[in-house]
N, C-alpha and C. Protein backbone atom coordinates (compact mmCIF):
# COMPACT_ATOMS: atom_id res chain seq x y z
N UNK A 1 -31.77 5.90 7.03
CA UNK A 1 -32.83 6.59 6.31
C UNK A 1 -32.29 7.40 5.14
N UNK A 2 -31.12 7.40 4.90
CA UNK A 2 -30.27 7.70 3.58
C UNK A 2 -30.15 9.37 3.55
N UNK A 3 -30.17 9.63 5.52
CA UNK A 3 -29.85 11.60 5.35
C UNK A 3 -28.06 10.99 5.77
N UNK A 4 -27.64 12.15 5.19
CA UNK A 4 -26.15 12.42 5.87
C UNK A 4 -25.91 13.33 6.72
N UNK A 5 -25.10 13.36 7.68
CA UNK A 5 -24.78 14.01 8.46
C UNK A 5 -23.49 14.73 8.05
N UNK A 6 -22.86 15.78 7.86
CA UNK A 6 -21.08 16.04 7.81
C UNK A 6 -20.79 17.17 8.72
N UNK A 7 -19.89 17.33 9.30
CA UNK A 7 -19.42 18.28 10.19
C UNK A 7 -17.68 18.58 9.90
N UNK A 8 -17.54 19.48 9.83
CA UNK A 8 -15.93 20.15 9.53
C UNK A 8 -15.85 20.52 8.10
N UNK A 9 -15.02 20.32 6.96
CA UNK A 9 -14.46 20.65 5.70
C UNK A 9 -14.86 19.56 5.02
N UNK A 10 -15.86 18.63 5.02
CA UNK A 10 -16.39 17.34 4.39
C UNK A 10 -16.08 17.51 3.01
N UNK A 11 -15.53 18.82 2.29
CA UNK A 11 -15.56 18.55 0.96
C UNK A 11 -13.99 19.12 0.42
N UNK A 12 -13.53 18.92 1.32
CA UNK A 12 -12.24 19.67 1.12
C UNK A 12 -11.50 18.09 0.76
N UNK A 13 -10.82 17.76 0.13
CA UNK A 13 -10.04 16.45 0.04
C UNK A 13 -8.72 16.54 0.38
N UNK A 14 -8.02 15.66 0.99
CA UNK A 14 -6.98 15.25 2.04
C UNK A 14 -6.27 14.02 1.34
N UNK A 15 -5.08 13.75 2.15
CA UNK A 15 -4.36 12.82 1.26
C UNK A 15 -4.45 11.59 1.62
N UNK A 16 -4.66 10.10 1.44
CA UNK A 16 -4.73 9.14 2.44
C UNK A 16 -3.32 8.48 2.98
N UNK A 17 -2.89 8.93 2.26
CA UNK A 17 -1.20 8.38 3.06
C UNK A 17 -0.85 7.48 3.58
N UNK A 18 -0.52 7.12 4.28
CA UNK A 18 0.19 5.73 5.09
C UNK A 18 -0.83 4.69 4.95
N UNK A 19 -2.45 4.79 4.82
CA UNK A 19 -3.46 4.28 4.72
C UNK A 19 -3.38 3.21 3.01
N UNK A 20 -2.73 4.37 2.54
CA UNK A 20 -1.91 3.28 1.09
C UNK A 20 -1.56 2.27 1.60
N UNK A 21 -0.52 1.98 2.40
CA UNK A 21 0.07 0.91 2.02
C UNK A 21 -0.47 -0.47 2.00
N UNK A 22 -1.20 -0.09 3.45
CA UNK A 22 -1.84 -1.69 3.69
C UNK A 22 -2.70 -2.21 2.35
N UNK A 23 -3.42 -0.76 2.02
CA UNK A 23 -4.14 -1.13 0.34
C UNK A 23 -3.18 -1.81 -0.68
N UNK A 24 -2.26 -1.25 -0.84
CA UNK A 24 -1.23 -1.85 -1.49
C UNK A 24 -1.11 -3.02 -1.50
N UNK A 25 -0.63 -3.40 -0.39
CA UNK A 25 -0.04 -4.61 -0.10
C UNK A 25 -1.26 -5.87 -0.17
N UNK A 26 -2.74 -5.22 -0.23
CA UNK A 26 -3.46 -6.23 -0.91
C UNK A 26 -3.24 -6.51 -2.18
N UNK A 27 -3.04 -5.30 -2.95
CA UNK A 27 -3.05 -5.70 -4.58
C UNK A 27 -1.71 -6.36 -4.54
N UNK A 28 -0.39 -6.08 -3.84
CA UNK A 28 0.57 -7.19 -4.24
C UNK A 28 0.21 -8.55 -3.74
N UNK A 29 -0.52 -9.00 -2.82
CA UNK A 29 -1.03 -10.48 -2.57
C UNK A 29 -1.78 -10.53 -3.73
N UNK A 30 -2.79 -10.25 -4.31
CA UNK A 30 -3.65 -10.66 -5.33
C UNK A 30 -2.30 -10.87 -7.21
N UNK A 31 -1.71 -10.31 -6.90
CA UNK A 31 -0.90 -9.91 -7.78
C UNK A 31 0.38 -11.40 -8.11
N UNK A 32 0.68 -11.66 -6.15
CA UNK A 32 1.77 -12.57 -6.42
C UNK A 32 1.49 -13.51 -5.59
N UNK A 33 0.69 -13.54 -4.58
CA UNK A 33 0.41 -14.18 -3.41
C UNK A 33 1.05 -14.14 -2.44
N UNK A 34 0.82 -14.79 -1.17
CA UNK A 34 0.97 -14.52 0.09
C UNK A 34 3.01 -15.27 0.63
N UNK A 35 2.81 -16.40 -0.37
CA UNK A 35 4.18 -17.20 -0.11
C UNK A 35 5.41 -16.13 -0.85
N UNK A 36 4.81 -15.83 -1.86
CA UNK A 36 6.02 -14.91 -3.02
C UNK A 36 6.14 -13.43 -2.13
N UNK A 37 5.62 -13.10 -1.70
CA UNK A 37 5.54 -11.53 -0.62
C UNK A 37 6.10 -11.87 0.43
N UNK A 38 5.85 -12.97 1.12
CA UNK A 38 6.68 -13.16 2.38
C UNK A 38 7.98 -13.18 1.72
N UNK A 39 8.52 -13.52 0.78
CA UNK A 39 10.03 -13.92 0.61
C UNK A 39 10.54 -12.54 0.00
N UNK A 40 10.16 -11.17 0.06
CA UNK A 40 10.01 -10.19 -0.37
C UNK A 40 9.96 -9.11 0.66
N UNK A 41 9.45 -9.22 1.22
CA UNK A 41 8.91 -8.28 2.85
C UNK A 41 8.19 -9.10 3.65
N UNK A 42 8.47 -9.12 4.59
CA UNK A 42 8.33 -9.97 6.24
C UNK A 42 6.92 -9.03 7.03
N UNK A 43 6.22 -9.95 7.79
CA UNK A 43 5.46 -9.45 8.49
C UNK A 43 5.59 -9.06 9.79
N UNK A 44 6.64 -9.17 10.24
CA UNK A 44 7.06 -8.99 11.96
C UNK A 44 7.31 -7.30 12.41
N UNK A 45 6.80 -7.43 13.45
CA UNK A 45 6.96 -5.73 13.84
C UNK A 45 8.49 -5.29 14.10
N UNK A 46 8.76 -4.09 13.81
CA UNK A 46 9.67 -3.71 13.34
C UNK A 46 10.42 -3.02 14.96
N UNK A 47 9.09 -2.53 15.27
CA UNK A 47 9.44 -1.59 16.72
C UNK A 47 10.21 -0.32 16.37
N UNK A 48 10.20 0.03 15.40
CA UNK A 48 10.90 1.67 14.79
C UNK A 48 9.60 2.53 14.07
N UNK A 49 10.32 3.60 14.22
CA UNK A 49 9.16 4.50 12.91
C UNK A 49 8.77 4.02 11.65
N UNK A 50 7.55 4.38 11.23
CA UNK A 50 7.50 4.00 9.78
C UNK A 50 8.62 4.75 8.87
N UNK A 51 9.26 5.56 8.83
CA UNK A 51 10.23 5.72 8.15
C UNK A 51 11.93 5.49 8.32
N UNK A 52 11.97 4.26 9.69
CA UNK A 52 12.99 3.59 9.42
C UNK A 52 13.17 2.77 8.33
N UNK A 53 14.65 2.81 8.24
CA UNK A 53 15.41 1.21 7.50
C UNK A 53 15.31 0.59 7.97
N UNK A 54 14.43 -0.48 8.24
CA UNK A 54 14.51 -1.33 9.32
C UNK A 54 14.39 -2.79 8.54
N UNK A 55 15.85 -3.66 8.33
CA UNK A 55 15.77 -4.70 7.12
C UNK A 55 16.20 -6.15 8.09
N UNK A 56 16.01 -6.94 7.44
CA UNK A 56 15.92 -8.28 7.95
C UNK A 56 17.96 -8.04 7.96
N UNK A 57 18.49 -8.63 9.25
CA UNK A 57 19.68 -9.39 8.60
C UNK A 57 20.07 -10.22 8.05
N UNK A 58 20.99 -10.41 7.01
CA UNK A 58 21.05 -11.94 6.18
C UNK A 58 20.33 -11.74 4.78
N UNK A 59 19.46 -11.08 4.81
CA UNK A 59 18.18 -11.15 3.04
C UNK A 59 18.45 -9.92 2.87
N UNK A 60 18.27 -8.76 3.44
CA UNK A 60 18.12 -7.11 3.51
C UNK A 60 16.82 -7.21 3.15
N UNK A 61 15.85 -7.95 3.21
CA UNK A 61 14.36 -7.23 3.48
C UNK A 61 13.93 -6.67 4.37
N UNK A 62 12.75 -6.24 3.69
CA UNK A 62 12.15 -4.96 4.90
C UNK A 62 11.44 -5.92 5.87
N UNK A 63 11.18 -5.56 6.94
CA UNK A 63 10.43 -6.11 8.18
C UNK A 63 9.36 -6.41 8.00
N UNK A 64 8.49 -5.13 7.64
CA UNK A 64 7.30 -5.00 7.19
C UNK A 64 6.48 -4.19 6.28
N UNK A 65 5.38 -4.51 6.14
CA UNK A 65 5.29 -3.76 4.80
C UNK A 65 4.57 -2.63 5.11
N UNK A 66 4.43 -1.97 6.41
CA UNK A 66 4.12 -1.00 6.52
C UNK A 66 5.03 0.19 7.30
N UNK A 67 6.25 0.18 6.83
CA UNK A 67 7.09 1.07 7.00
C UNK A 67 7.39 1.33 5.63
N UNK A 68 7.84 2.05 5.25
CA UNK A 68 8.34 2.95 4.32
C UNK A 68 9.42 1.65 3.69
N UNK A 69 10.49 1.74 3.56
CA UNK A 69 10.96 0.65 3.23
C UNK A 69 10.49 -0.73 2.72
N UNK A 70 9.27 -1.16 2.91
CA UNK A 70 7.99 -2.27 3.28
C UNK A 70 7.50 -1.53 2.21
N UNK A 71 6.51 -0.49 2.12
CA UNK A 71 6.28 -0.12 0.83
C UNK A 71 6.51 0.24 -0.13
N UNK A 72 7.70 0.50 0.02
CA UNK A 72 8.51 0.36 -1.34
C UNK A 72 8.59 -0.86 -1.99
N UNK A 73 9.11 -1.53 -1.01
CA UNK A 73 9.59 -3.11 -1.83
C UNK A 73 8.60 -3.52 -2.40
N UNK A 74 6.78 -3.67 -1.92
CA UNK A 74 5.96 -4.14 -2.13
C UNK A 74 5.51 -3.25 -3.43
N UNK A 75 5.25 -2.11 -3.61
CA UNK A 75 5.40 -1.24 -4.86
C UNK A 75 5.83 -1.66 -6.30
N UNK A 76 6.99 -2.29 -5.84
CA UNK A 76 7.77 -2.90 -7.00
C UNK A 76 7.05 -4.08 -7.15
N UNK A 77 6.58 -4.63 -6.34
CA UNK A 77 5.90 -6.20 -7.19
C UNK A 77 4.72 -6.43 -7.66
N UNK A 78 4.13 -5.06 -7.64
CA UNK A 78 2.93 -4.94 -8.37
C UNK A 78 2.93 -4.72 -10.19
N UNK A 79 2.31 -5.90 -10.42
CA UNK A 79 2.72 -6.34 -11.73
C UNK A 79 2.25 -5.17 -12.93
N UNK A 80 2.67 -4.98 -13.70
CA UNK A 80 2.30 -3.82 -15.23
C UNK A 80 1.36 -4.62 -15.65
N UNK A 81 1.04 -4.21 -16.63
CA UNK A 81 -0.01 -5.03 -18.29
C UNK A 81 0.85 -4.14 -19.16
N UNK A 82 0.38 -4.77 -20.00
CA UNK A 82 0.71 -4.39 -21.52
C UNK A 82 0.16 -2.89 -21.97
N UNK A 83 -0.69 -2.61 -21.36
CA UNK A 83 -1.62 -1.61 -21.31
C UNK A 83 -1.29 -0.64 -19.40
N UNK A 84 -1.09 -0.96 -18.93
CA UNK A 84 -1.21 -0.28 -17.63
C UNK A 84 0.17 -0.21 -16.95
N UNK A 85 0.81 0.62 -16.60
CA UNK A 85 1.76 0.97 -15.76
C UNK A 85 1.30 0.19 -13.90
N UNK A 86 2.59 0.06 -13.38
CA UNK A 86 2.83 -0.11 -12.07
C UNK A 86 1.76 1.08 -11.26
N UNK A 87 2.08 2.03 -11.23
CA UNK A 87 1.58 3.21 -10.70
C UNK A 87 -0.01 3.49 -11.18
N UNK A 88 -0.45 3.14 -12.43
CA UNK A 88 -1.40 3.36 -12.89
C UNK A 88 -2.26 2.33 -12.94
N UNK A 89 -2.00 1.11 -12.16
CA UNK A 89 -2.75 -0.06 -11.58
C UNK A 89 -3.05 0.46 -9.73
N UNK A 90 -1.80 0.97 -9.28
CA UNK A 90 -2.22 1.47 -7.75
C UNK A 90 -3.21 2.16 -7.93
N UNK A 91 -3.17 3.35 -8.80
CA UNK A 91 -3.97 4.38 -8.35
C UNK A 91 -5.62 4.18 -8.78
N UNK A 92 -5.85 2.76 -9.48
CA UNK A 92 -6.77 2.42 -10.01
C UNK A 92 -7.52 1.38 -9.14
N UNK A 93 -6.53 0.66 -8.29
CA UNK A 93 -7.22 0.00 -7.34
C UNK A 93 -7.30 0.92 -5.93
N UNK A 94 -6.42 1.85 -5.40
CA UNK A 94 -6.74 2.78 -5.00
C UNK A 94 -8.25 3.20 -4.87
N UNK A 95 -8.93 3.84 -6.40
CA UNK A 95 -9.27 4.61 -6.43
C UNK A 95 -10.72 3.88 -6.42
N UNK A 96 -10.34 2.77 -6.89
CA UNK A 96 -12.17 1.61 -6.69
C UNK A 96 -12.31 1.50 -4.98
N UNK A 97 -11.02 1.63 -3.82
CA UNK A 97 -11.16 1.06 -2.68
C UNK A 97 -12.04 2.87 -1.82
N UNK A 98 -11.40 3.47 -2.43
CA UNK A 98 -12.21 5.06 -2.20
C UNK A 98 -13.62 5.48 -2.42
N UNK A 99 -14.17 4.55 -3.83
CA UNK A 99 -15.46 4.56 -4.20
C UNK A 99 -15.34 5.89 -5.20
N UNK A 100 -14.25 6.52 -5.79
CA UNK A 100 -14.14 7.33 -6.77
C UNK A 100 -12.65 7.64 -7.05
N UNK A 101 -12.64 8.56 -8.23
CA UNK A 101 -11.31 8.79 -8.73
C UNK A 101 -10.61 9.46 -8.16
N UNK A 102 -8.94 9.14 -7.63
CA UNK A 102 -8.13 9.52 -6.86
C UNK A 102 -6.96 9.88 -8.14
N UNK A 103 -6.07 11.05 -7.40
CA UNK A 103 -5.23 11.76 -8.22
C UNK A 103 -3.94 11.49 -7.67
């Protein structure tokens, strides 16, 4: 019926954090696809913290792309424009997946 409900600090804004990455790691599939990312960062569970090193032996890739390590690598393969920075394409698809502008 289009009422809202909010309860707690509803207007206080918070950081989304770790919630990045998986976003991320869509725009690097759209970016390079699914075959070029696997050969880049691996999908297999890692079984450590997200802020292990936790790298393939033999390649030194990351396990997965949702450890720290994993988003880094994937970070980097998100392509520029001529016009747009690396960082300033995240925070732009970011900020469409939020439904407003993120800082």
């Amino acid at each position: 019926d289009g009422h809202v409900y909010e309860v707690g600090d509803t207007s206080q804004p918070f950081t989304i954090q770790s919630v990045s990455k998986a976003l991320v790691y869509g725009l690097a599939l759209q970016d390079r696809g699914e075959a070029f990312m696997l050969g880049k960062v691996g999908l297999e569970p890692s079984g450590e913290a997200f802020n292990a090193i936790s790298l393939r032996a033999g390649s030194g890739t990351p396990r997965n792309p949702m450890i720290n390590a994993g988003a880094i690598a994937v970070c980097g393969q998100i392509r520029a424009t001529p016009t747009e920075s690396r960082i300033d394409r995240i925070v732009e698809f970011l900020s469409g997946c939020a439904g407003r502008p993120l800082d």
